[in-house]
N, C-alpha and C. Protein backbone atom coordinates (compact mmCIF):
# COMPACT_ATOMS: atom_id res chain seq x y z
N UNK A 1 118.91 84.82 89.26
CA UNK A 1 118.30 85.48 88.12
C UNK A 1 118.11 86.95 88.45
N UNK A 2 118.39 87.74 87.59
CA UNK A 2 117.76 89.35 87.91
C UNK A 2 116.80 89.75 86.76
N UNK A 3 116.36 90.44 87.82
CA UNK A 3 115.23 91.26 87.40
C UNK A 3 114.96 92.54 87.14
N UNK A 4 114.15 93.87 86.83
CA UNK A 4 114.34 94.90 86.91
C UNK A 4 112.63 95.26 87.61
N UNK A 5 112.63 96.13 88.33
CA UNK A 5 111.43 96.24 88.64
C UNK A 5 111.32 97.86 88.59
N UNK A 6 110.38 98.38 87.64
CA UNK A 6 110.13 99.03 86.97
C UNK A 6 108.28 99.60 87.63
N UNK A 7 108.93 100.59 88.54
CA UNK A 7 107.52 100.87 89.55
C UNK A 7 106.63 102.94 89.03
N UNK A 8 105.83 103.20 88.61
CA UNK A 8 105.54 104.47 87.66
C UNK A 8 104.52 104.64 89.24
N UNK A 9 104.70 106.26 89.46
CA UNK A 9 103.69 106.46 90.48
C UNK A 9 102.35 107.07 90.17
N UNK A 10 101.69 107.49 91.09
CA UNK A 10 100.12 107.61 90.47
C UNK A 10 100.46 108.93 90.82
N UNK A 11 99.44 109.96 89.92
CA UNK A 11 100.04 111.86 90.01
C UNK A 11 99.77 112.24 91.31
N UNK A 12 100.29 113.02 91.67
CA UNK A 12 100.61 113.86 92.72
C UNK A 12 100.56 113.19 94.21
N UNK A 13 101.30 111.88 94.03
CA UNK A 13 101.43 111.40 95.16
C UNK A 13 103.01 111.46 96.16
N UNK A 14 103.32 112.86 95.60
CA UNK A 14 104.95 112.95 96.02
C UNK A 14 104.89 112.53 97.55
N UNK A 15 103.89 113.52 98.56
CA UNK A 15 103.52 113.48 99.69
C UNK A 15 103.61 111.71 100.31
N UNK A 16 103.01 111.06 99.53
CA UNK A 16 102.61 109.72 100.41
C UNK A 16 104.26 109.02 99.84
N UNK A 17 104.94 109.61 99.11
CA UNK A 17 106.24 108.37 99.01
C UNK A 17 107.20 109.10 99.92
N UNK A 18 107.50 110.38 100.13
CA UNK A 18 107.85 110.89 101.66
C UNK A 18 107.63 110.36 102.98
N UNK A 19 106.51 110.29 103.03
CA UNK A 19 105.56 110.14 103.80
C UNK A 19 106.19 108.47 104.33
N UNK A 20 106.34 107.55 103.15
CA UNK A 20 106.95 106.37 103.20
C UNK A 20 108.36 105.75 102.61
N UNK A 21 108.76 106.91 102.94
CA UNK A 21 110.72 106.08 102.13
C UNK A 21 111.05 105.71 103.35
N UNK A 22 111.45 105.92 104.64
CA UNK A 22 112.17 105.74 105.67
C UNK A 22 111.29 103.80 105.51
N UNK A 23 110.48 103.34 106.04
CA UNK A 23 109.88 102.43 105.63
C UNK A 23 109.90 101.62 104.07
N UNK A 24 110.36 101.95 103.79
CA UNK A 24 110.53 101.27 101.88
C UNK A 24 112.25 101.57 102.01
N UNK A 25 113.28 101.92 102.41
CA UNK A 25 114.58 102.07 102.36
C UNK A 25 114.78 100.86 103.60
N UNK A 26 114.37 101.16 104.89
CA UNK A 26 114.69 99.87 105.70
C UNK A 26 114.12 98.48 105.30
N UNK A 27 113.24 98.68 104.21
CA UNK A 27 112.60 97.11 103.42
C UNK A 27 113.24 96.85 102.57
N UNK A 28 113.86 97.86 102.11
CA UNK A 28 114.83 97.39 101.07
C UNK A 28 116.52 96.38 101.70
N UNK A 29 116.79 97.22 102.91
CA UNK A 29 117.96 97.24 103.54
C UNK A 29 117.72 95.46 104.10
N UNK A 30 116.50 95.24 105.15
CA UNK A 30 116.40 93.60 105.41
C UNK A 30 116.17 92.39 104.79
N UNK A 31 116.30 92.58 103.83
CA UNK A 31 115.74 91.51 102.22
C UNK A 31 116.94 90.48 102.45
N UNK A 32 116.54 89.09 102.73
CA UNK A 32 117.50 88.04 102.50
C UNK A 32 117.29 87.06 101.26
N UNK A 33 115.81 87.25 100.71
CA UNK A 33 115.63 86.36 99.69
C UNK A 33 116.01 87.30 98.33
N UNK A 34 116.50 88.72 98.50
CA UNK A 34 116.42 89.62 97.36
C UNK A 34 117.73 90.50 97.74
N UNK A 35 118.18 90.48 96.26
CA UNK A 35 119.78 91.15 96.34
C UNK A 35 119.58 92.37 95.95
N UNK A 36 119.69 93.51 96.50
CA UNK A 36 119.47 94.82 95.46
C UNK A 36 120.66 95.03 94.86
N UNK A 37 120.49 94.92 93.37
CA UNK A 37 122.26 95.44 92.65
C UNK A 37 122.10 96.73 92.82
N UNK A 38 120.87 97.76 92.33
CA UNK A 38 120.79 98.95 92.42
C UNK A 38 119.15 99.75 92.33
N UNK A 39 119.07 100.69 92.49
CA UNK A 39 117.48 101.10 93.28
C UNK A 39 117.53 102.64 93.18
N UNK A 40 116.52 102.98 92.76
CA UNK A 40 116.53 104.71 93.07
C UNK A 40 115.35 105.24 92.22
N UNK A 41 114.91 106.41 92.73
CA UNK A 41 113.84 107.10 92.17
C UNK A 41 113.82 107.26 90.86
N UNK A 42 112.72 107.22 90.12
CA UNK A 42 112.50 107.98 88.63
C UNK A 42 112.33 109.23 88.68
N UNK A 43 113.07 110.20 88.41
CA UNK A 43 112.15 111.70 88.08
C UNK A 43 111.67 112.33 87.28
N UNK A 44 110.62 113.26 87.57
CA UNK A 44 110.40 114.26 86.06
C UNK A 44 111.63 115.30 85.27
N UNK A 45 111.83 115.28 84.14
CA UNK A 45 112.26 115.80 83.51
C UNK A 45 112.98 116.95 83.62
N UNK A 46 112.65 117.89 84.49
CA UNK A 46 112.68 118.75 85.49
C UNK A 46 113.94 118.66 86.90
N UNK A 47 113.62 117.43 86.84
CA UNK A 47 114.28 116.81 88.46
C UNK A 47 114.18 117.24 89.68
N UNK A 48 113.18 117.79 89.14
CA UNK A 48 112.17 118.09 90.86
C UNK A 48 111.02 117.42 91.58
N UNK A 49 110.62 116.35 90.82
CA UNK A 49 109.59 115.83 91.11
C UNK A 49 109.88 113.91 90.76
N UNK A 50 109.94 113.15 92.00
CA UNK A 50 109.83 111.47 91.98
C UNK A 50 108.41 111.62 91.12
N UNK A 51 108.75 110.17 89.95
CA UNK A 51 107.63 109.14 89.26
C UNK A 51 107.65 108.73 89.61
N UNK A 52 108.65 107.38 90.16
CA UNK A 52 108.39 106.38 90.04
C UNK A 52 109.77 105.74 90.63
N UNK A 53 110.00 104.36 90.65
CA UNK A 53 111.15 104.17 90.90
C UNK A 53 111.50 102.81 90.01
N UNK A 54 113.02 102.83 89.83
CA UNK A 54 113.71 101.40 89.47
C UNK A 54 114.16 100.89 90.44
N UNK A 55 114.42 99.26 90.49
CA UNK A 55 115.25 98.43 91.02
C UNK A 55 115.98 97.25 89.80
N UNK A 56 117.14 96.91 90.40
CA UNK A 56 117.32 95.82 89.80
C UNK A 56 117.81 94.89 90.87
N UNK A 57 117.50 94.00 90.94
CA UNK A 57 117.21 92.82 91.94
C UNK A 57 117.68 91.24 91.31
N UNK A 58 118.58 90.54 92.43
CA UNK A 58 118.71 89.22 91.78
C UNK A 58 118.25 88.63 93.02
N UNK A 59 117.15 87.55 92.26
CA UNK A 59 116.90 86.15 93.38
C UNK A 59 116.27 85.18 92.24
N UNK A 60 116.05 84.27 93.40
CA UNK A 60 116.31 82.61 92.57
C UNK A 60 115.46 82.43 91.74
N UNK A 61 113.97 83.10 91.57
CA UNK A 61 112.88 83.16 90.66
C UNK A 61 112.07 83.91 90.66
N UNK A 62 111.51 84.24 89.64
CA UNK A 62 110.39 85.78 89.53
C UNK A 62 109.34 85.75 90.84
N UNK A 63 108.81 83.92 91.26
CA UNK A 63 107.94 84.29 92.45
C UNK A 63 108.37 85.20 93.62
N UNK A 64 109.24 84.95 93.96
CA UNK A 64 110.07 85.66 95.30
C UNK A 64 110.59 87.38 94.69
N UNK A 65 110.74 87.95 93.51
CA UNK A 65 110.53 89.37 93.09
C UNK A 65 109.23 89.82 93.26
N UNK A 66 107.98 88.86 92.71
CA UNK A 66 106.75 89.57 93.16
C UNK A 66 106.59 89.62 94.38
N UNK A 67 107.26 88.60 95.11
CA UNK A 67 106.63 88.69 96.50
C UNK A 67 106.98 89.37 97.15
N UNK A 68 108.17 90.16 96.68
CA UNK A 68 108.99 90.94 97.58
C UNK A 68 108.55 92.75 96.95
N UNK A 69 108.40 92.94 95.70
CA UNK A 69 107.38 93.67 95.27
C UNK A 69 106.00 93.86 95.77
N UNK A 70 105.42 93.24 95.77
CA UNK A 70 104.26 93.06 96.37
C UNK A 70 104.05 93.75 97.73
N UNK A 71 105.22 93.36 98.63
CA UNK A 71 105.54 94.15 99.78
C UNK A 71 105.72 94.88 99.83
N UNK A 72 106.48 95.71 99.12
CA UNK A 72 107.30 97.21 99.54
C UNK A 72 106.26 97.95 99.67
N UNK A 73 106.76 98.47 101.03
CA UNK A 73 105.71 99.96 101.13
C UNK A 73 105.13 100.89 100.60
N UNK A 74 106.32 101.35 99.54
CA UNK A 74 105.32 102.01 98.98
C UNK A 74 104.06 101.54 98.06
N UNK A 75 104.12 100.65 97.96
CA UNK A 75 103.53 99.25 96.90
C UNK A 75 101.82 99.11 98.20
N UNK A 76 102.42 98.96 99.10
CA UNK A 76 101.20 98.96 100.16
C UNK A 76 100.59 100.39 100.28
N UNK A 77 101.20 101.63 100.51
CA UNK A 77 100.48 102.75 100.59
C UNK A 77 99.87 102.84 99.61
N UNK A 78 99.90 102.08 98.38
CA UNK A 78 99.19 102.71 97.24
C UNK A 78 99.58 103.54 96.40
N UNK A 79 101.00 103.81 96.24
CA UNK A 79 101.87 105.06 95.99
C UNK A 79 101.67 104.67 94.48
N UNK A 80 101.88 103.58 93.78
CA UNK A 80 101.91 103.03 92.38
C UNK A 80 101.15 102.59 91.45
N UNK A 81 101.32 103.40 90.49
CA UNK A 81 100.10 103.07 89.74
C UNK A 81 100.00 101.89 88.32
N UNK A 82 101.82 101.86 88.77
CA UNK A 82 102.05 100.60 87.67
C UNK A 82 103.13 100.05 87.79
N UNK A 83 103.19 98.37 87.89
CA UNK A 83 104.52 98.22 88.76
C UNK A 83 104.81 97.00 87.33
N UNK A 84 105.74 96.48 87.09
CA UNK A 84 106.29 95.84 86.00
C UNK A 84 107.58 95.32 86.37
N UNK A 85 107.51 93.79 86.20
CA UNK A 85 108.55 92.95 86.67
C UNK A 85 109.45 92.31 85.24
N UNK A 86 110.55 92.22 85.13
CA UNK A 86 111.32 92.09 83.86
C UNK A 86 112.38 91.07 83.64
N UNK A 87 112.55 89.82 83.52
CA UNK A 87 113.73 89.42 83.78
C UNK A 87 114.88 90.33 82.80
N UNK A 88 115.62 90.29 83.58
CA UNK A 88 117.04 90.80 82.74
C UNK A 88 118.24 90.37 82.74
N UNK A 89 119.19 90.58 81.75
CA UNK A 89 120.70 89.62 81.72
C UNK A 89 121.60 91.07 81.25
N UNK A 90 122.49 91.40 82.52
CA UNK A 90 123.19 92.56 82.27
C UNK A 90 124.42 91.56 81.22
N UNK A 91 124.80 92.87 80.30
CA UNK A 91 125.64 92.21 79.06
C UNK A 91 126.66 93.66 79.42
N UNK A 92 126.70 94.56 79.63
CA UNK A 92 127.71 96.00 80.17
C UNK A 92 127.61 96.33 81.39
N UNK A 93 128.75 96.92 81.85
CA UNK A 93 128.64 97.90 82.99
C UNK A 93 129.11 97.24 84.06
């Protein structure tokens, strides 16, 4: 099943997701229960400044997306101020 995980950051926390990508990129990289199709920052408008980030992720049921959400570092530093889990069914691309 995939999912989209749909993560908005809390303001001016550019510092603490720096601070933690090297750690949230190698969590992303060891995942055996979670497939990343694709992953990358949200930016401001501007494109100078990370919100937030997307993933889209396939595994066998939404428990094992939260759980694996739940984990990510930046998710532990506190970096997020709103995280939103989605099932999805790609139909293009």
């Amino acid at each position: 099943m995939e999912f989209v995980i749909h993560a908005l950051d809390k303001p001016d926390r550019e510092p603490l997701r720096l601070e933690n990508r090297l750690k949230h990129v190698a969590y992303l990289k060891e995942q055996e229960d979670v497939t990343i199709m694709l992953a990358g920052p949200l930016l401001s408008d501007d494109g100078d400044h990370s919100i937030g980030s997307i993933l889209v992720v396939d595994a066998a049921d939404r428990e094992t997306v939260e759980k694996f959400a739940t984990n990510d570092p930046y998710r532990k530093a506190g970096l997020f101020k709103q995280v939103s889990i989605t099932h999805w069914v790609k139909t293009m691309g």
